[in-house]
N, C-alpha and C. Protein backbone atom coordinates (compact mmCIF):
# COMPACT_ATOMS: atom_id res chain seq x y z
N UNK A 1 7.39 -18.03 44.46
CA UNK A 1 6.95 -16.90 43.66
C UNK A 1 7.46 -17.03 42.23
N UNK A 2 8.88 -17.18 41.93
CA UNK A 2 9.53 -17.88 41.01
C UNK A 2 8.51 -18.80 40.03
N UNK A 3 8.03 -20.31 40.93
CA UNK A 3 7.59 -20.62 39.94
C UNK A 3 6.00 -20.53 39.89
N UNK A 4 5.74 -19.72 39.95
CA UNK A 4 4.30 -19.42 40.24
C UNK A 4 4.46 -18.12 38.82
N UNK A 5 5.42 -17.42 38.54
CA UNK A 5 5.55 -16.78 37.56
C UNK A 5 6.34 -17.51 36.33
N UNK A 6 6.67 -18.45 36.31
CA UNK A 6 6.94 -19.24 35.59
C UNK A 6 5.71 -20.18 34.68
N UNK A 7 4.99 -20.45 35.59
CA UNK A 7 3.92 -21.38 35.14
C UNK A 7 2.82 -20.79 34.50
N UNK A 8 2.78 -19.58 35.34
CA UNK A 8 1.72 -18.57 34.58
C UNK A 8 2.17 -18.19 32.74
N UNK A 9 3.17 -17.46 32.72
CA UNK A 9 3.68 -17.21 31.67
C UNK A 9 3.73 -18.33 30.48
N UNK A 10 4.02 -19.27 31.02
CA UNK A 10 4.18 -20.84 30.28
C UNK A 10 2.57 -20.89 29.88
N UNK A 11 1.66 -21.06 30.20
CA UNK A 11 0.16 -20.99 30.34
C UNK A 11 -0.12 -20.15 29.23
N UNK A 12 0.18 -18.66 29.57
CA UNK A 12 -0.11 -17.58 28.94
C UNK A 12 0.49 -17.71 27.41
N UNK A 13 1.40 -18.08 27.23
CA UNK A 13 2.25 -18.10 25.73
C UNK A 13 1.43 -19.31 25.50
N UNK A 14 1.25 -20.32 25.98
CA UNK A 14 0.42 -21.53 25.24
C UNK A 14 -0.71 -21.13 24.43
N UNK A 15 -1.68 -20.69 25.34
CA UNK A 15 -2.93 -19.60 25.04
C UNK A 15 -3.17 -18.95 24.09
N UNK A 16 -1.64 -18.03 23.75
CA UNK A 16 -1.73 -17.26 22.69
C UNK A 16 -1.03 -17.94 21.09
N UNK A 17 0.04 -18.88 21.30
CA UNK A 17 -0.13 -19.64 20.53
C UNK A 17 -1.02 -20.63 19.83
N UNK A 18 -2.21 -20.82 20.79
CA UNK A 18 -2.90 -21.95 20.23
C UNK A 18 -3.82 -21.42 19.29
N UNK A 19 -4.17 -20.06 19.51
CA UNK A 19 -4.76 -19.06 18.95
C UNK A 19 -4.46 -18.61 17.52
N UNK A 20 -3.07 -19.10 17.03
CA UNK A 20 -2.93 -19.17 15.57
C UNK A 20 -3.16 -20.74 14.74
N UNK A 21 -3.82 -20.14 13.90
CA UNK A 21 -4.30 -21.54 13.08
C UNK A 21 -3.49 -21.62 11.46
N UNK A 22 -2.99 -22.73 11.32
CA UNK A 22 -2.05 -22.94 9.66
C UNK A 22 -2.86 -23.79 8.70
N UNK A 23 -3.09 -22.99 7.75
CA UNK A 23 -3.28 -23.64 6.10
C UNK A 23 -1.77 -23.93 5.73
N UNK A 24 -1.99 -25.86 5.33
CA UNK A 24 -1.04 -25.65 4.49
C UNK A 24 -1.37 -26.29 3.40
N UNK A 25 -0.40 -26.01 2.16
CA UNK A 25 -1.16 -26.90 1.18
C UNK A 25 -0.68 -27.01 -0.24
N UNK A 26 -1.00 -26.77 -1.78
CA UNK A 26 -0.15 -26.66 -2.76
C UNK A 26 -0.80 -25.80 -3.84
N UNK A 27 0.13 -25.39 -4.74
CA UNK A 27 -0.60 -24.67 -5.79
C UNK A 27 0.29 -24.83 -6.73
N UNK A 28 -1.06 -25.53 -7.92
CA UNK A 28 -0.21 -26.39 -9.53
C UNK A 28 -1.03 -25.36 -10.86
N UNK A 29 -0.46 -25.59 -11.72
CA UNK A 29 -1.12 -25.28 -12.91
C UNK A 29 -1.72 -26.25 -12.99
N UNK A 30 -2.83 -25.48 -13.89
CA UNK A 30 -4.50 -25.71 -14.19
C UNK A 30 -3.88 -27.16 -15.24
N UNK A 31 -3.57 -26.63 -16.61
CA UNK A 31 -2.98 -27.70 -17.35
C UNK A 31 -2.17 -28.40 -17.46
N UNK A 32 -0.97 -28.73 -16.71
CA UNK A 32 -0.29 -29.18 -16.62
C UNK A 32 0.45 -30.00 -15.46
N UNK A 33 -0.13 -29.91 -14.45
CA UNK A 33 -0.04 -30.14 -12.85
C UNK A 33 1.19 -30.08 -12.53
N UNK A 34 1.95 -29.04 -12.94
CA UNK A 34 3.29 -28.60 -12.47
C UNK A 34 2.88 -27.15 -11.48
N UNK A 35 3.97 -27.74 -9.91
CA UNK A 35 3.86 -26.60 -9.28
C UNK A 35 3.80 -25.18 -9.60
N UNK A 36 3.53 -24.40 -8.99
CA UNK A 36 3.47 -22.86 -9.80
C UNK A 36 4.24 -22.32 -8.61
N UNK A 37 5.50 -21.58 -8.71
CA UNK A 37 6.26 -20.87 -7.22
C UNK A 37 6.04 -19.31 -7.13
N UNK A 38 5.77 -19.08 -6.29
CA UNK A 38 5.97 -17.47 -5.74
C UNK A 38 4.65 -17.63 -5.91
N UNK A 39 3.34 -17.80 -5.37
CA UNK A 39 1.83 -17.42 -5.81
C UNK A 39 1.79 -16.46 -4.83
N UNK A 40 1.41 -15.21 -4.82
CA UNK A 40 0.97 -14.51 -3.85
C UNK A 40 -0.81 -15.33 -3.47
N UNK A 41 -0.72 -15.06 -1.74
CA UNK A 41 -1.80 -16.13 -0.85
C UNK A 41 -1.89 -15.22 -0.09
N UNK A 42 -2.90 -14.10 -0.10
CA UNK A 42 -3.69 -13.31 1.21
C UNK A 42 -5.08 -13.57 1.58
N UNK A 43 -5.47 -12.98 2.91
CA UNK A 43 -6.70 -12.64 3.26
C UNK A 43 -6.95 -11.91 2.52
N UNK A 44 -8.38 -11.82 2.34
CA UNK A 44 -9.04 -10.14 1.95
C UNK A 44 -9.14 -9.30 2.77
N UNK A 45 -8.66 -8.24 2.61
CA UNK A 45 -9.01 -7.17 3.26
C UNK A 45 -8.26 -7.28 4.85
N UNK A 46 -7.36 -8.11 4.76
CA UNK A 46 -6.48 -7.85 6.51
C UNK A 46 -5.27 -7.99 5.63
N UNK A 47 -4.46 -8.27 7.01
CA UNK A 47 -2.67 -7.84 6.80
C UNK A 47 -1.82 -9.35 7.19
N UNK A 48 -2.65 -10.44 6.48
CA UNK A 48 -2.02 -11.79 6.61
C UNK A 48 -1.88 -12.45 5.40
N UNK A 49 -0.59 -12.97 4.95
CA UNK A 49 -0.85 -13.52 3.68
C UNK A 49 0.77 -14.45 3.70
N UNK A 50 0.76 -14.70 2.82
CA UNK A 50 2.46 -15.67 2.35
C UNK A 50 2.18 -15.47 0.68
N UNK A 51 3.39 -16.28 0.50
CA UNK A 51 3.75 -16.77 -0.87
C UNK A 51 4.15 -18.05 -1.04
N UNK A 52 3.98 -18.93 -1.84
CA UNK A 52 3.92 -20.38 -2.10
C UNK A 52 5.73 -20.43 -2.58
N UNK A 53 6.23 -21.35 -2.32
CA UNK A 53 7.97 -21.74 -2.55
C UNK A 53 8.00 -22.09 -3.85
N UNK A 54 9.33 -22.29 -4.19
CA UNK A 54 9.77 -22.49 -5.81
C UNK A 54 9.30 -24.04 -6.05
N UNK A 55 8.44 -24.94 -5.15
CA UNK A 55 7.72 -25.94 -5.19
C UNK A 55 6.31 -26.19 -5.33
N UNK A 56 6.11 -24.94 -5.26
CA UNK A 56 4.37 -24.66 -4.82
C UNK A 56 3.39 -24.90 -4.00
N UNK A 57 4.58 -25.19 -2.52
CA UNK A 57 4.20 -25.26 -1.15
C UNK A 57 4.16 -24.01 -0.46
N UNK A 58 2.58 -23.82 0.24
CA UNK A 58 2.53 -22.23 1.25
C UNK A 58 2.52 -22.57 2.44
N UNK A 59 2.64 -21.88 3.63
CA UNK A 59 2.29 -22.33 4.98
C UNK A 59 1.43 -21.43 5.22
N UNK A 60 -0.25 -20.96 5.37
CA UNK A 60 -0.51 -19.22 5.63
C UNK A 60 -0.85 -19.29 7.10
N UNK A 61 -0.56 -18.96 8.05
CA UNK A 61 -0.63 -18.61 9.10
C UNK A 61 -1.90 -17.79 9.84
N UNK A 62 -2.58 -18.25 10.06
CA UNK A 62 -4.16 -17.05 10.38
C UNK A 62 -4.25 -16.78 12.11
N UNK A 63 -4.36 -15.60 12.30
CA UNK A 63 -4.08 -15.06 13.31
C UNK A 63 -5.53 -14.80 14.21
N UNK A 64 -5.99 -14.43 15.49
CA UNK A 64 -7.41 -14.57 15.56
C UNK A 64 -8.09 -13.43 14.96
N UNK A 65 -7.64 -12.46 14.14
CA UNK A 65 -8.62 -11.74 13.78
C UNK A 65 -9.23 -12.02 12.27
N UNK A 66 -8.67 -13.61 11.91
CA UNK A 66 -9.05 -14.53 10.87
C UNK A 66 -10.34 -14.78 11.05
N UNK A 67 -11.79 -15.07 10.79
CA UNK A 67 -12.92 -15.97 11.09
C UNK A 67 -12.44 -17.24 9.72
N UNK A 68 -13.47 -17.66 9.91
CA UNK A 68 -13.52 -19.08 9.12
C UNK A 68 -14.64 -18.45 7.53
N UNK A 69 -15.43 -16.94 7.90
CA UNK A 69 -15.74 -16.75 6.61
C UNK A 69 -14.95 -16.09 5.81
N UNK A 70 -13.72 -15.99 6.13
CA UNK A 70 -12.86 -14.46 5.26
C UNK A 70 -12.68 -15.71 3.77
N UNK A 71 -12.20 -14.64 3.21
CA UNK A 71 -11.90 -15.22 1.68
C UNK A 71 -10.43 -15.24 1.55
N UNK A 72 -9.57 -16.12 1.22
CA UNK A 72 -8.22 -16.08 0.65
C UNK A 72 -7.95 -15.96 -0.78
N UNK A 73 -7.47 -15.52 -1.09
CA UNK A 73 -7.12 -14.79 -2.86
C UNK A 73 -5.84 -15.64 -3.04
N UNK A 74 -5.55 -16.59 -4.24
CA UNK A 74 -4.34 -17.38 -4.74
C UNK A 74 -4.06 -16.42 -5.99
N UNK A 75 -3.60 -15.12 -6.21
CA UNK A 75 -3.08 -14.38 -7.42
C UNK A 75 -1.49 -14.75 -7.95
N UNK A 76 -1.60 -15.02 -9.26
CA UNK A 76 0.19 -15.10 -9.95
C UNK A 76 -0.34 -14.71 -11.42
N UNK A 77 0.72 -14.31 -11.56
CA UNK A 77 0.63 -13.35 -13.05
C UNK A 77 0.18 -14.22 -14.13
N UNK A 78 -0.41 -13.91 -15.18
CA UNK A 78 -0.89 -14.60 -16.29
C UNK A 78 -1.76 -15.54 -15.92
N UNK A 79 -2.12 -15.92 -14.77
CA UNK A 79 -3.27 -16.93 -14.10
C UNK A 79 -4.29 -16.00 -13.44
N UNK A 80 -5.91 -16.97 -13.94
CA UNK A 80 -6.84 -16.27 -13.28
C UNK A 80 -6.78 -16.39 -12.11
N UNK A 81 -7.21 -15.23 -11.18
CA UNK A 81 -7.33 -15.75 -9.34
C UNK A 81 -8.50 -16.22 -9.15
N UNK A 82 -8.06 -17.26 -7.94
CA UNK A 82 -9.40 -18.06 -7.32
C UNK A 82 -9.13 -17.71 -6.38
N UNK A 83 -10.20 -17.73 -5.61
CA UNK A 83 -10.97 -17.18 -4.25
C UNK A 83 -11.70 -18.86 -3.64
N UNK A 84 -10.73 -18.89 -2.29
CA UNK A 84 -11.46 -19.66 -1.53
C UNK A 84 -12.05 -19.54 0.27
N UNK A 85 -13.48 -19.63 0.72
CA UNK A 85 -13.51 -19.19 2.07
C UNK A 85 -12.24 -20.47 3.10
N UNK A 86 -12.05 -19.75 4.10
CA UNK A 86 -11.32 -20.32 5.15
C UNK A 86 -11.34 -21.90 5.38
N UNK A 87 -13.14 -21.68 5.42
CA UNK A 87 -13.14 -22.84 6.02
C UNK A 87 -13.26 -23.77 4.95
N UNK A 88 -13.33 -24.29 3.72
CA UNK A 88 -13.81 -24.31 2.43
C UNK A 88 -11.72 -25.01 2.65
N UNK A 89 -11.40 -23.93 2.70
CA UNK A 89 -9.70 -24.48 2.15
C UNK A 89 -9.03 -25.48 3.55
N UNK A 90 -9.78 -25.31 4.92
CA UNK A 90 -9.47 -26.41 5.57
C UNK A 90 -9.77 -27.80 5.50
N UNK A 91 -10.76 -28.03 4.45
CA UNK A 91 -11.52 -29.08 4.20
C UNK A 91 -10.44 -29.61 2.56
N UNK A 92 -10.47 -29.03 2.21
CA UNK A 92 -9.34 -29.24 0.46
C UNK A 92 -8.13 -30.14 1.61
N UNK A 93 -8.26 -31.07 0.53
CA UNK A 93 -6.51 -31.61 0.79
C UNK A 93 -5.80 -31.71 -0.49
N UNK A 94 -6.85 -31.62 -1.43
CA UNK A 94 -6.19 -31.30 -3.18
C UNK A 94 -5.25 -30.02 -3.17
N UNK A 95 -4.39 -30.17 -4.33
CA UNK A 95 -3.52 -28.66 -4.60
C UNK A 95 -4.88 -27.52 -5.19
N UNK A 96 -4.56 -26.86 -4.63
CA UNK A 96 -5.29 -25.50 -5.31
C UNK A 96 -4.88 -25.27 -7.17
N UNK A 97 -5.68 -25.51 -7.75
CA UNK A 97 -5.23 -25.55 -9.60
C UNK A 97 -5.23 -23.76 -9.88
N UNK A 98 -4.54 -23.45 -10.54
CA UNK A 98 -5.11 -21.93 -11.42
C UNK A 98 -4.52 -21.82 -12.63
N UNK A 99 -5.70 -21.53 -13.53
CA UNK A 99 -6.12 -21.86 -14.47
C UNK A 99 -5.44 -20.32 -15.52
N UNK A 100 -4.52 -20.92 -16.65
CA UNK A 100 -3.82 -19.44 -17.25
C UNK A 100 -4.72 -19.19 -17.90
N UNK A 101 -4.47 -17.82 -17.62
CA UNK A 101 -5.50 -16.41 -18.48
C UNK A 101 -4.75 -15.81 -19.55
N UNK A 102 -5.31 -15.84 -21.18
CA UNK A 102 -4.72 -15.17 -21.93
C UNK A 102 -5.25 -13.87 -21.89
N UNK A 103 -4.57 -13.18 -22.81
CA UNK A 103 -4.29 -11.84 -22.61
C UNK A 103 -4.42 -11.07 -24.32
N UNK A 104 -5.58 -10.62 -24.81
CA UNK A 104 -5.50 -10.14 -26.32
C UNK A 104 -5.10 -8.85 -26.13
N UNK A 105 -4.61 -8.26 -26.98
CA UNK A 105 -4.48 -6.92 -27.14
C UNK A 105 -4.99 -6.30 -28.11
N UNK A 106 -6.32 -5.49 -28.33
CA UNK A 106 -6.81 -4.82 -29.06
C UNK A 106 -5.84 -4.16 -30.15
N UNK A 107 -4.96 -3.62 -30.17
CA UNK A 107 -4.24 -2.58 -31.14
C UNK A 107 -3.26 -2.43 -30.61
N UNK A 108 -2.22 -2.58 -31.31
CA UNK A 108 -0.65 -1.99 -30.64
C UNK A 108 -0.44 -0.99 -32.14
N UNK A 109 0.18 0.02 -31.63
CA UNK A 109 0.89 0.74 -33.06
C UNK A 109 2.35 1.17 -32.94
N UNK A 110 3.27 0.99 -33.23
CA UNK A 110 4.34 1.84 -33.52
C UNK A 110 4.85 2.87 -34.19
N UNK A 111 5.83 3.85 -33.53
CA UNK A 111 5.60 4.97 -34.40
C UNK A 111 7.17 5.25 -34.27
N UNK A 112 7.71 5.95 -34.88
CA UNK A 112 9.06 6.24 -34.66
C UNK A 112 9.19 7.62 -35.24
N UNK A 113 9.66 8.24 -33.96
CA UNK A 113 10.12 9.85 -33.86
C UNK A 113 11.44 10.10 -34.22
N UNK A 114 12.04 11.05 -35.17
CA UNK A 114 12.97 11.23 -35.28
C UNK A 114 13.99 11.85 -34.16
N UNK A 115 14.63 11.47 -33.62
CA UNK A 115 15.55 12.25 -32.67
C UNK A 115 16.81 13.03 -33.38
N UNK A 116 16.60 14.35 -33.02
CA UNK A 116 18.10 14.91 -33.32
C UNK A 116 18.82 14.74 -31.72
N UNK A 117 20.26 14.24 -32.18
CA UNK A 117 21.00 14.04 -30.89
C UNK A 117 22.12 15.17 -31.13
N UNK A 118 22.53 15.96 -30.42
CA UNK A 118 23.58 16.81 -30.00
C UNK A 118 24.91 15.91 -29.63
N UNK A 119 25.97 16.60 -30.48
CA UNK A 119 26.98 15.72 -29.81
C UNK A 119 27.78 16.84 -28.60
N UNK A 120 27.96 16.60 -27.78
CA UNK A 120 28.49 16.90 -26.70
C UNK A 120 29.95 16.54 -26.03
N UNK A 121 30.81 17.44 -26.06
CA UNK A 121 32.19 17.34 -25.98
C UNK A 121 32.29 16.89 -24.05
N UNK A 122 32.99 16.06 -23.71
CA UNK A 122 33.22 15.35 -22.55
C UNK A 122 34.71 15.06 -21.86
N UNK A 123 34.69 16.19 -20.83
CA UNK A 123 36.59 16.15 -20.46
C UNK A 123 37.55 17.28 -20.95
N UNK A 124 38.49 17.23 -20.65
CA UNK A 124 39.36 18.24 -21.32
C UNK A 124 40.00 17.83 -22.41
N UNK A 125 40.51 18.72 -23.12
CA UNK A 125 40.96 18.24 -24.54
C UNK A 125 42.53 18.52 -24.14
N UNK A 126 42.96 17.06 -24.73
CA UNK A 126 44.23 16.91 -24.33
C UNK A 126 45.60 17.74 -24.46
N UNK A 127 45.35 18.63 -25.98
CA UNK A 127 46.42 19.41 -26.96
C UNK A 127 45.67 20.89 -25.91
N UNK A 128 44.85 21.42 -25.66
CA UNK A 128 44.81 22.32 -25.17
C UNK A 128 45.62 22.12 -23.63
N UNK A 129 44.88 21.22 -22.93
CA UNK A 129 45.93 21.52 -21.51
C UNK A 129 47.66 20.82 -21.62
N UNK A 130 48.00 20.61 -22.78
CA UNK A 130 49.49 20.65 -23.14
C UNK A 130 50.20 22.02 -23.16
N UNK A 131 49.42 22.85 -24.32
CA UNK A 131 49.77 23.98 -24.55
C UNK A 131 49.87 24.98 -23.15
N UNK A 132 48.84 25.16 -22.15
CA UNK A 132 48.27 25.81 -21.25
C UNK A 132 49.53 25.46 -20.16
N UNK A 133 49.73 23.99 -20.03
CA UNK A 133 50.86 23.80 -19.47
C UNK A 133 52.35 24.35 -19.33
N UNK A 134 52.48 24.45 -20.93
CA UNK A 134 53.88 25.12 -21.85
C UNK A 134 53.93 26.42 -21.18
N UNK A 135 52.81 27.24 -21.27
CA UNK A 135 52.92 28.45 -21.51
C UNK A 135 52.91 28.69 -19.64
N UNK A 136 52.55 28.03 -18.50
CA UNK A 136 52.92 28.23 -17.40
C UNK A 136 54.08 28.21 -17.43
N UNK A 137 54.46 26.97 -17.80
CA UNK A 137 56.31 26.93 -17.37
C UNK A 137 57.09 27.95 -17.99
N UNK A 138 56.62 28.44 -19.25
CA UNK A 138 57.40 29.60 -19.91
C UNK A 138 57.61 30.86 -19.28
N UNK A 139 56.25 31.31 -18.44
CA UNK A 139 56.11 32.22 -17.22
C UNK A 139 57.12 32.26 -16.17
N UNK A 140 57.40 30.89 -15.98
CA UNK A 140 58.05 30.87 -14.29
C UNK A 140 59.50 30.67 -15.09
C-alpha cells in the first residue's frame, strides 16, 4: 500500500512539473551590446513574470495557464518596450536588444516663493529652570 502511494505521488508531482515551461535568455542595449540588469519580463495580462540579473540573464517560468499566443513585455526605464509572442521568444536564441528612448520636455519653469519661516524656541531654557530650581530649595 506504501508503495503503491509512493509511486502514485512520484507520477503525480512529475505531471505537474512537466507542466511548467522556462524561457531563458538575455537582454542587452540596443547600442551598445552591454547587458541591461533588473529588466522587468511579464506576461500580459496574468500574474507571471521575473526580472533579468545584474548580467542581463532572466529565467521566466510559464505556468499552464501560459498559451504559446500570450505576449511578454521586456520594460526598463528610459528604454522603449518590446513585445514578444511566446512562441516567437522560444525560437530567439539572440539576446533580446532595447532600444533607449529619449525623453523631450516641452517647458519646464521655475518659480521661487518667498517663505517666511518662524523661528521656534525648542526645550527648556536653561537660566529659567536654574532659577525655578533656586527658588524650590529656598522653600524647603
Amino acid at each position: 500500500m506504501k508503495i503503491l502511494f509512493t509511486i502514485t505521488s512520484i507520477f503525480i508531482s512529475i505531471i505537474l512539473h512537466s507542466q511548467e515551461k522556462t524561457i531563458i535568455g538575455e537582454v542587452w542595449n540596443f547600442e551598445n551590446n552591454e547587458p541591461l540588469s533588473y529588466v522587468n519580463i511579464g506576461i500580459k495580462n496574468k500574474t507571471v513574470g521575473t526580472v533579468s540579473n545584474s548580467n542581463g540573464l532572466f529565467e521566466l517560468l510559464l505556468n499552464d495557464k501560459v498559451s504559446s499566443k500570450d505576449t511578454i513585455i521586456f520594460s526598463y526605464i528610459g528604454f522603449k518596450t518590446e513585445k514578444y509572442l511566446v512562441s516567437e521568444l522560444n525560437k530567439i536564441k539572440k539576446p533580446i536588444l532595447l532600444q533607449p528612448k529619449s525623453m523631450e520636455l516641452d517647458e519646464v519653469s521655475v518659480s521661487s516663493k518667498k517663505i517666511k519661516l518662524k523661528s521656534k524656541k525648542i526645550g527648556k531654557d536653561v537660566k529659567r529652570s536654574r532659577i525655578d530650581a533656586l527658588e524650590f530649595l529656598l522653600i524647603l
